[in-house]
N, C-alpha and C. Protein backbone atom coordinates (compact mmCIF):
# COMPACT_ATOMS: atom_id res chain seq x y z
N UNK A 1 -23.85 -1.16 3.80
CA UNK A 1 -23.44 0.22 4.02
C UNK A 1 -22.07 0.44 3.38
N UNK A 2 -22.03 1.37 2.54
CA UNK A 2 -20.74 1.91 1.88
C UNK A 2 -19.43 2.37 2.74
N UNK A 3 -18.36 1.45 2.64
CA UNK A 3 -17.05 2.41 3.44
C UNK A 3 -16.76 3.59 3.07
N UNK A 4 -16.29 4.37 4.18
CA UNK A 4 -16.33 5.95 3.03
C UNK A 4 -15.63 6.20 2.50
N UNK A 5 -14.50 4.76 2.01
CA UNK A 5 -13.68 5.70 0.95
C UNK A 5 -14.33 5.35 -0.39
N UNK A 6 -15.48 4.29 -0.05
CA UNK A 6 -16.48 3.69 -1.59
C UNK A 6 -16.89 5.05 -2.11
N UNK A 7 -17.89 5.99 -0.84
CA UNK A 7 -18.19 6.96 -1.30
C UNK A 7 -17.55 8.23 -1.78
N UNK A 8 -16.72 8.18 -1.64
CA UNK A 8 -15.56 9.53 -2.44
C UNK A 8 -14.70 9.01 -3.69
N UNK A 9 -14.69 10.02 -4.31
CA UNK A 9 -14.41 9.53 -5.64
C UNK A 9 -13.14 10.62 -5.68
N UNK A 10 -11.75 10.25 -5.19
CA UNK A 10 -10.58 10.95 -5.30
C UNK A 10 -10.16 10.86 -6.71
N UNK A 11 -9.44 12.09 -7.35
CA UNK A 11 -8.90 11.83 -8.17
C UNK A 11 -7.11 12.36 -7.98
N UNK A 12 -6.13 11.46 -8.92
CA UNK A 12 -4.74 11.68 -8.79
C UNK A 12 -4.66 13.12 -8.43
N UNK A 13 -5.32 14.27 -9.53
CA UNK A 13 -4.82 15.23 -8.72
C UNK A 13 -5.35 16.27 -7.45
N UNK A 14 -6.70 15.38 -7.04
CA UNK A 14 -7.06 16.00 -5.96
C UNK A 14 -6.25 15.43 -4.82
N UNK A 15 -6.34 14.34 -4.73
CA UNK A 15 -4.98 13.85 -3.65
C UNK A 15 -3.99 14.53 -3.38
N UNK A 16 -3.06 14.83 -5.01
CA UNK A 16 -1.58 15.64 -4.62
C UNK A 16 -2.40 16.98 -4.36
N UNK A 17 -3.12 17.61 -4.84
CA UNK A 17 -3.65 19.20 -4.36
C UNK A 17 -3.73 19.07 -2.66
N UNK A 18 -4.29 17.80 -2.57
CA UNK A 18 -4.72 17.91 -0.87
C UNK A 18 -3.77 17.50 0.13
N UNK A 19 -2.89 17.07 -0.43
CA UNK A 19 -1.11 16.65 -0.32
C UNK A 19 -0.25 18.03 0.18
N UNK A 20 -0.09 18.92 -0.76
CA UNK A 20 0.20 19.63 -1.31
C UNK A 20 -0.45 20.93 0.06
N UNK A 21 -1.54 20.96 0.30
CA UNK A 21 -2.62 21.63 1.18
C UNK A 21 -2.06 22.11 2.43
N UNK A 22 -2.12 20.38 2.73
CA UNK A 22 -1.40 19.83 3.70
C UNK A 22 0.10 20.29 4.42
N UNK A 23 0.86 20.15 2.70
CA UNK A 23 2.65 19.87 3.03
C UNK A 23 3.12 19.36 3.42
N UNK A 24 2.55 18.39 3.47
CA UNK A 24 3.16 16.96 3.05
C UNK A 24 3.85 16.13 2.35
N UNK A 25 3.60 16.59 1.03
CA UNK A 25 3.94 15.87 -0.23
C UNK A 25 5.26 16.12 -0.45
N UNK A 26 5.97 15.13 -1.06
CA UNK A 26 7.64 15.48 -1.44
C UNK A 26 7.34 16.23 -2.25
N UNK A 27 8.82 16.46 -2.67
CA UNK A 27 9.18 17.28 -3.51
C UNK A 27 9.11 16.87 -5.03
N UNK A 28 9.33 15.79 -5.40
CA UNK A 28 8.61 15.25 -6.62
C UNK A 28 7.23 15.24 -7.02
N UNK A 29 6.58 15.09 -5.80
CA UNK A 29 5.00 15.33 -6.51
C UNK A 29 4.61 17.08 -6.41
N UNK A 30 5.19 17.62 -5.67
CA UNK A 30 4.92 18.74 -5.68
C UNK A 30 4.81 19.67 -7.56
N UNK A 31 6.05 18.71 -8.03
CA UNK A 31 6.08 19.98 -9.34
C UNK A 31 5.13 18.92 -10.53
N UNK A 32 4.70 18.23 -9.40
CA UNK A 32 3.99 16.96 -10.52
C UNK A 32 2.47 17.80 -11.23
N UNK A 33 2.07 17.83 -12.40
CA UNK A 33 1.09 18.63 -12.97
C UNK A 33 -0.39 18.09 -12.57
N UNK A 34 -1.31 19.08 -11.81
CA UNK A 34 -2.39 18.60 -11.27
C UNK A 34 -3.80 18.63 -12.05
N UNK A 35 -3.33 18.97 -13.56
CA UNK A 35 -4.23 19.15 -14.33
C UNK A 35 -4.00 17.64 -15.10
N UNK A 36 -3.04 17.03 -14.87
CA UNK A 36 -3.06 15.63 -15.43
C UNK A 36 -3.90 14.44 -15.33
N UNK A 37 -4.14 13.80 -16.41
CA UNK A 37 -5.34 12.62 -16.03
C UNK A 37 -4.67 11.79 -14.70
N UNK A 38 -6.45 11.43 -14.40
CA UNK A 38 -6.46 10.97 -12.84
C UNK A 38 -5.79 9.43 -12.73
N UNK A 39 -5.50 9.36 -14.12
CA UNK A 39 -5.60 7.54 -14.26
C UNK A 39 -4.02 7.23 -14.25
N UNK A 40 -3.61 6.45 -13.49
CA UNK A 40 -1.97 5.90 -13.47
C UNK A 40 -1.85 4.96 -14.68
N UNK A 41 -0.43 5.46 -14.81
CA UNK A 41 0.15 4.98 -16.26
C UNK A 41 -0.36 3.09 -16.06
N UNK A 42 -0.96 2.00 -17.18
CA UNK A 42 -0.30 0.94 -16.93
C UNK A 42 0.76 0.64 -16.86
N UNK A 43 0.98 -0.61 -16.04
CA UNK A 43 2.46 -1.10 -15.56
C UNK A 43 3.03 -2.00 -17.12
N UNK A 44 4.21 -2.14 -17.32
CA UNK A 44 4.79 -2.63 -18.52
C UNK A 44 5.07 -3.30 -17.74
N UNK A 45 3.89 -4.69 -18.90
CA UNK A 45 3.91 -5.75 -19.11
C UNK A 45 4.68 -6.51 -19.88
N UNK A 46 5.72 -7.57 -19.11
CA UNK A 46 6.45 -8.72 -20.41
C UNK A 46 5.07 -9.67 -20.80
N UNK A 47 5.73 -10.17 -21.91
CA UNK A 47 5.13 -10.91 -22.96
C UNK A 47 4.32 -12.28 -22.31
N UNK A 48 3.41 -12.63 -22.55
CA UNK A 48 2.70 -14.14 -21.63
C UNK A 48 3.29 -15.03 -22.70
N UNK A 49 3.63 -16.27 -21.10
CA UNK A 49 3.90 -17.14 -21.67
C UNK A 49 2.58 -18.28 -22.13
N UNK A 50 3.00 -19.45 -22.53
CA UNK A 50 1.91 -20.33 -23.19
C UNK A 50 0.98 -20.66 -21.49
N UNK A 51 1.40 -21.10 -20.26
CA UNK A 51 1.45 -21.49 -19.18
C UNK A 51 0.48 -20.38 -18.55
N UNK A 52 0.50 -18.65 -18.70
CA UNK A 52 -0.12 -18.05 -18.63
C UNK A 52 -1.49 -17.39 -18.84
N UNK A 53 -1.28 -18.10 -20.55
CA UNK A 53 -2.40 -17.81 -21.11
C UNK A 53 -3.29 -18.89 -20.75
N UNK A 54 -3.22 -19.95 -20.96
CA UNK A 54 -3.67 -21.21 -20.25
C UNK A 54 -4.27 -20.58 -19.20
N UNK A 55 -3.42 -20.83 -17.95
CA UNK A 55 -4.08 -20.50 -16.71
C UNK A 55 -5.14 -19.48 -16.35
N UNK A 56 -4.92 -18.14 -17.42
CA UNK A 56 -5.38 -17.30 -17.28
C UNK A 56 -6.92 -17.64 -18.10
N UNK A 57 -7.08 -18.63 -19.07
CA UNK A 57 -8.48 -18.30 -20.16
C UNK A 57 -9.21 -20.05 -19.05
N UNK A 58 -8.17 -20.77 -18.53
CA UNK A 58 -8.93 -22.18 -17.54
C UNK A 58 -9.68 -21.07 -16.52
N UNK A 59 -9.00 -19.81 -15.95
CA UNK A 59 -10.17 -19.17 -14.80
C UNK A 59 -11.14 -18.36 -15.73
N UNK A 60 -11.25 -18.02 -16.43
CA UNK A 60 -12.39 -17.53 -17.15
C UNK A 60 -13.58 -18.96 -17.16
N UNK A 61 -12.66 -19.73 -17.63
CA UNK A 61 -13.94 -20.80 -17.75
C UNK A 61 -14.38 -21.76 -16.68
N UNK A 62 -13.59 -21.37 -15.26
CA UNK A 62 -14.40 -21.95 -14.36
C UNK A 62 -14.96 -21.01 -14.02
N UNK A 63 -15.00 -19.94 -13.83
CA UNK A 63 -15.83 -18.30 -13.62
C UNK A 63 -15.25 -17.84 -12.38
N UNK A 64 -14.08 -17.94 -12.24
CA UNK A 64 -13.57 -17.31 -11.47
C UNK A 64 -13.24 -15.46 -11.91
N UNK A 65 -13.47 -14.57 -10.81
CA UNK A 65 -13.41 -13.23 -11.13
C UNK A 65 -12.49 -12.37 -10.07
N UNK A 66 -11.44 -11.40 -11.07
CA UNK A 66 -10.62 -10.86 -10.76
C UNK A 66 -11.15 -9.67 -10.16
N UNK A 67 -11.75 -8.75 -9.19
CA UNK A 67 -11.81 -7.68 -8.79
C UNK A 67 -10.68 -6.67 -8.67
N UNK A 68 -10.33 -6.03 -9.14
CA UNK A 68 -9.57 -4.62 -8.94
C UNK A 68 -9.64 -3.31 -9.26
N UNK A 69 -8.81 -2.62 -8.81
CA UNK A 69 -8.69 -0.94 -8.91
C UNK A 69 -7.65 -0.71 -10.13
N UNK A 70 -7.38 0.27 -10.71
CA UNK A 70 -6.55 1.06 -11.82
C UNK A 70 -5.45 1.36 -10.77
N UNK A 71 -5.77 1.81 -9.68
CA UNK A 71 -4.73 2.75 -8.72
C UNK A 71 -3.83 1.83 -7.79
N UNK A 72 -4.67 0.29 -7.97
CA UNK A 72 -4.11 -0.57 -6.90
C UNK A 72 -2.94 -1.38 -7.32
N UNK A 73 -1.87 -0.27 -6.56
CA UNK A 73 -0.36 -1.36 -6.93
C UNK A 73 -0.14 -2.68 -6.75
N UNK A 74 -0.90 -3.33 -5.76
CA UNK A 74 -0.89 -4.31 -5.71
C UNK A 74 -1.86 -5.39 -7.01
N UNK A 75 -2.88 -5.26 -7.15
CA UNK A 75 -3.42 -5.71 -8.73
C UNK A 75 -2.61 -5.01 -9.93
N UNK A 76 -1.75 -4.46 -9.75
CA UNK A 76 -0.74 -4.46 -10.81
C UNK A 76 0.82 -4.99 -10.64
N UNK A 77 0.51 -5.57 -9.70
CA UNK A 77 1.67 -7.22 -9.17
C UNK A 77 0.70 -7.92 -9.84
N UNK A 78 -0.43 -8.16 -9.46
CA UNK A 78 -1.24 -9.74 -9.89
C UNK A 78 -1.14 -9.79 -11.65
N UNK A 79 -1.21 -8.52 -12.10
CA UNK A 79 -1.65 -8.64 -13.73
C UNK A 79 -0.01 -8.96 -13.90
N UNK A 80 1.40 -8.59 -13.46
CA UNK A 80 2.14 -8.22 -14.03
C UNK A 80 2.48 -9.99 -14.31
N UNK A 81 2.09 -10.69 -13.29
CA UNK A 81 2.05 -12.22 -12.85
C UNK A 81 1.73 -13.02 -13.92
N UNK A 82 0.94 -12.52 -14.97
CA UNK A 82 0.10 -12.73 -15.94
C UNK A 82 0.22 -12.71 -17.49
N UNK A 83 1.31 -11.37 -17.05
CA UNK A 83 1.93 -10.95 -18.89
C UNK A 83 1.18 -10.37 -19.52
N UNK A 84 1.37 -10.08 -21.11
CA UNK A 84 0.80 -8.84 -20.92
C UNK A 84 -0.06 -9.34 -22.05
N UNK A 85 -0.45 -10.30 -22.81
CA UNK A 85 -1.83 -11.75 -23.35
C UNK A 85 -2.57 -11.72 -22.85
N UNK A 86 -2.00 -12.85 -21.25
CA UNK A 86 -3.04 -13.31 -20.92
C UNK A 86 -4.24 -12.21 -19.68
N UNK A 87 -3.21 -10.94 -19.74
CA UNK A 87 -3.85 -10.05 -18.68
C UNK A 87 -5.07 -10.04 -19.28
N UNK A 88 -5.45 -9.66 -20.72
CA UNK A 88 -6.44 -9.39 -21.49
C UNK A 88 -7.28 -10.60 -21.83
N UNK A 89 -6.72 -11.71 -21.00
CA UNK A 89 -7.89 -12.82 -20.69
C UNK A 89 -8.75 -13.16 -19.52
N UNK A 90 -8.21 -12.33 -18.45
CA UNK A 90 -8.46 -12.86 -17.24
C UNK A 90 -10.10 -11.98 -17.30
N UNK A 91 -10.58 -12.78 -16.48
CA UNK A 91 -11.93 -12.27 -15.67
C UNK A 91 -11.97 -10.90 -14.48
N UNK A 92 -11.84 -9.69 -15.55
CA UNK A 92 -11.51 -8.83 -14.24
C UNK A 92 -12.38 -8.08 -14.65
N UNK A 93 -12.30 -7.51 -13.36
CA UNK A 93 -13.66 -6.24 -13.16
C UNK A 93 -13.16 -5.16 -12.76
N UNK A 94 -12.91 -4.11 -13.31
CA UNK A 94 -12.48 -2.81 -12.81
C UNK A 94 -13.42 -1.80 -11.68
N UNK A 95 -13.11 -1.87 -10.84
CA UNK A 95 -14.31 -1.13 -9.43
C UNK A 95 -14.07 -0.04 -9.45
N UNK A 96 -13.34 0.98 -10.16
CA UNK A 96 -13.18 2.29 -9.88
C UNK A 96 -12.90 3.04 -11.01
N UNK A 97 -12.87 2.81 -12.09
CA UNK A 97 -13.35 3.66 -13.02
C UNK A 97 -14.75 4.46 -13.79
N UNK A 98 -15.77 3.66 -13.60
CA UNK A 98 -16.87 4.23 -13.51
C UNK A 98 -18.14 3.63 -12.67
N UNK A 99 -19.00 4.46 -12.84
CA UNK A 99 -19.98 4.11 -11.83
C UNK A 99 -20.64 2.42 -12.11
N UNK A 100 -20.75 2.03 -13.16
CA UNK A 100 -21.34 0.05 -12.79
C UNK A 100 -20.14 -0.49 -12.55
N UNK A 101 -19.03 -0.19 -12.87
CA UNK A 101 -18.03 -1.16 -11.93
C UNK A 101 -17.90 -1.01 -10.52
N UNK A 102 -18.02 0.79 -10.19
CA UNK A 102 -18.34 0.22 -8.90
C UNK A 102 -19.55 -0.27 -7.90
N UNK A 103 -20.17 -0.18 -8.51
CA UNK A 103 -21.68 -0.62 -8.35
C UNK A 103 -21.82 -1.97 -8.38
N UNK A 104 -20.83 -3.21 -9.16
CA UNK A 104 -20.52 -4.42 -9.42
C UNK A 104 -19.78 -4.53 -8.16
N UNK A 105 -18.92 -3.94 -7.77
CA UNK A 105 -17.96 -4.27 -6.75
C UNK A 105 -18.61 -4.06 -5.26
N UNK A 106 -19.29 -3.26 -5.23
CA UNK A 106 -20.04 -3.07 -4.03
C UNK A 106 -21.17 -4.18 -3.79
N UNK A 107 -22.17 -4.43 -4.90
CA UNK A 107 -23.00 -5.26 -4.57
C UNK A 107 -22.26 -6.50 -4.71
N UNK A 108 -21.02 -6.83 -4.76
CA UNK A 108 -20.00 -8.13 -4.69
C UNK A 108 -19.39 -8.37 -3.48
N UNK A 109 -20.01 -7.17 -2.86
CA UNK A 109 -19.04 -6.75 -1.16
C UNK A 109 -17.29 -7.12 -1.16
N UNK A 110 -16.40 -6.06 -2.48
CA UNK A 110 -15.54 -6.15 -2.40
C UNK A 110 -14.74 -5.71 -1.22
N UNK A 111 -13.92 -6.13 -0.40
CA UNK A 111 -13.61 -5.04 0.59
C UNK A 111 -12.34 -4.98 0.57
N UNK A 112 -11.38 -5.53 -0.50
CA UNK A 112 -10.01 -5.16 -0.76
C UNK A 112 -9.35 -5.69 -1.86
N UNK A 113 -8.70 -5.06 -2.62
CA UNK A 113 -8.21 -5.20 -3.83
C UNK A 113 -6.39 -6.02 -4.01
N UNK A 114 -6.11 -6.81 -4.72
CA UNK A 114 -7.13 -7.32 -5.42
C UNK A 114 -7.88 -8.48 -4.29
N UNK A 115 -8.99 -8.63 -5.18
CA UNK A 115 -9.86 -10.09 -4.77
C UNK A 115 -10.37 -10.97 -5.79
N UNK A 116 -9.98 -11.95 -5.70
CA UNK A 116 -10.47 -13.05 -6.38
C UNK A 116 -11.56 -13.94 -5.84
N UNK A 117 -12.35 -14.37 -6.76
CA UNK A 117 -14.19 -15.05 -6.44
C UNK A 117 -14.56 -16.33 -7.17
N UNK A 118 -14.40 -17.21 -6.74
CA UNK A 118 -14.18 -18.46 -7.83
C UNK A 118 -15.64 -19.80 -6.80
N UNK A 119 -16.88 -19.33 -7.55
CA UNK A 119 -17.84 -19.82 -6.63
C UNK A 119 -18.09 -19.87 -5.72
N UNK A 120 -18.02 -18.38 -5.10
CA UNK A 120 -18.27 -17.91 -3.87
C UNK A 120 -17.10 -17.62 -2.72
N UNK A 121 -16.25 -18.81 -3.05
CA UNK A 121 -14.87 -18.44 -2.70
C UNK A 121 -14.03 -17.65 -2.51
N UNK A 122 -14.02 -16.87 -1.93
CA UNK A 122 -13.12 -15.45 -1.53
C UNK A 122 -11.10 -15.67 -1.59
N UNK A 123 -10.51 -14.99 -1.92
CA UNK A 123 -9.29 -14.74 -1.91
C UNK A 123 -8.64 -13.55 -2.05
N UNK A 124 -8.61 -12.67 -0.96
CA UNK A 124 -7.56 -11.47 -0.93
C UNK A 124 -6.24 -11.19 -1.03
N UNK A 125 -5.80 -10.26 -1.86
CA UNK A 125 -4.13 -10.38 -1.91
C UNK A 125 -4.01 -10.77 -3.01
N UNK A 126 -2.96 -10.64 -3.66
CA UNK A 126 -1.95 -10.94 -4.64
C UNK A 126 -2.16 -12.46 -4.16
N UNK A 127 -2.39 -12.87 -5.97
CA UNK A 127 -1.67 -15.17 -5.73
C UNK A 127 -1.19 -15.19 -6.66
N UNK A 128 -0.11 -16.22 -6.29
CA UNK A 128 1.10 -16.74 -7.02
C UNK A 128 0.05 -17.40 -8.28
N UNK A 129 0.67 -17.64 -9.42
CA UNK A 129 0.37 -18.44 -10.04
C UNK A 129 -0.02 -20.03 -9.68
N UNK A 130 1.01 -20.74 -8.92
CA UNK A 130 1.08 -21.60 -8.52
C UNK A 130 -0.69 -21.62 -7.65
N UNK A 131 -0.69 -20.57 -6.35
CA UNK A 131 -1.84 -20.51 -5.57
C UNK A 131 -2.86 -20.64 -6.65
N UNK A 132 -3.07 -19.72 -7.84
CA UNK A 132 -3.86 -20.09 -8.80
C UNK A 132 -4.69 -21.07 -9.28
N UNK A 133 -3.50 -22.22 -9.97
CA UNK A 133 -3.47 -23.23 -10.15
C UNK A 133 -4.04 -24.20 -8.96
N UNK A 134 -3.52 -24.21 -8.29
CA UNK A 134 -4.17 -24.96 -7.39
C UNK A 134 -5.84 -25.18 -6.49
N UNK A 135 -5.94 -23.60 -6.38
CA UNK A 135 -6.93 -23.08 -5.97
C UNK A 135 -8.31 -23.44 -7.18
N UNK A 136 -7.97 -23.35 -8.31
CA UNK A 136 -8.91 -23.41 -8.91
C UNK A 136 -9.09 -24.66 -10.13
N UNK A 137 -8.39 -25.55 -9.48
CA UNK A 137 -8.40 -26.99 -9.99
C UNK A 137 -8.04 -27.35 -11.53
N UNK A 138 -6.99 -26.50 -11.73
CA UNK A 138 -5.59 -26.51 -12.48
C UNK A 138 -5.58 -27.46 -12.90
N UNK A 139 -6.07 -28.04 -14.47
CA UNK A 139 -5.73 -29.54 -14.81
C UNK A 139 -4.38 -29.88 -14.99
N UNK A 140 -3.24 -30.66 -14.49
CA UNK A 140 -2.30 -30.82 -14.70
C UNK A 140 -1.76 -31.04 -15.29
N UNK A 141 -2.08 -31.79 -16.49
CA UNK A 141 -2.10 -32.10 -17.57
C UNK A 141 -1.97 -30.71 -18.33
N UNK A 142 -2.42 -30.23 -18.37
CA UNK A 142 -2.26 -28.49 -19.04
C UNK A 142 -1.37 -27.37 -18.55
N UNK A 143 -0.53 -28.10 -17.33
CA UNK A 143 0.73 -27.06 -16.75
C UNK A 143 1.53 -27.22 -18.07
N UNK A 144 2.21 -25.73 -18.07
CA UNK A 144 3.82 -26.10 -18.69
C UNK A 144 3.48 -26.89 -20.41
């Protein structure tokens, strides 16, 4: 069964409109333009290091998978963790930009972002690199 925020499909500026409705919203989002795309800026990314990219293309190939949102500040801690290489290596799945991602994420029974899935293995929250590494049997030999 779908949570109901699976089933609503908010966009940036229906939120501030309904913000806004409300009067609620500061005063910064208020003069914020509601005809603007729904999609938040990406976060600026520094450069990946060698250690990153590594880590990041070893979970591709144990099949470990990144679940996240566009909107979720917190999976934009995990990517920022990552740099801005190896982000474009990792195993991620975007759940809320169109309908088979979220359709991937639902029949994955995501229930919070980010989540990581590394043979069934569940992990919610932001992980350190380090948690990474470890978690997903990090040859040591290939740190650093």
């Amino acid at each position: 069964m779908a949570r109901w925020w699976q089933s609503r499909r908010f966009t940036g500026a229906a939120l501030i409109s309904g913000l806004l409705v409300l009067g609620s919203a500061p005063a910064s989002l208020a003069a914020a333009d509601s005809s603007a795309a729904a999609e938040a800026p990406a976060p600026a990314l520094a450069p990946s290091s060698p250690r990153q990219k590594q880590l990041a293309d070893h979970l591709k190939q144990v099949g470990a998978i990144f679940y996240g949102a566009w909107w979720c500040p917190h999976c934009n801690t995990q990517k920022e963790l990552f740099g801005l290489e190896a982000v474009q290596l990792l195993p991620y799945v975007e759940c809320d930009k169109d309908e088979p991602g979220r359709q991937r994420c639902m029949g994955a029974k995501v229930r919070a972002y980010p989540t990581w899935d590394l043979n069934g293995e569940r992990r919610e929250g932001v992980m350190s690199l380090e948690e990474l590494e470890i978690w997903s049997k990090y040859p040591s030999s290939a740190k650093r």
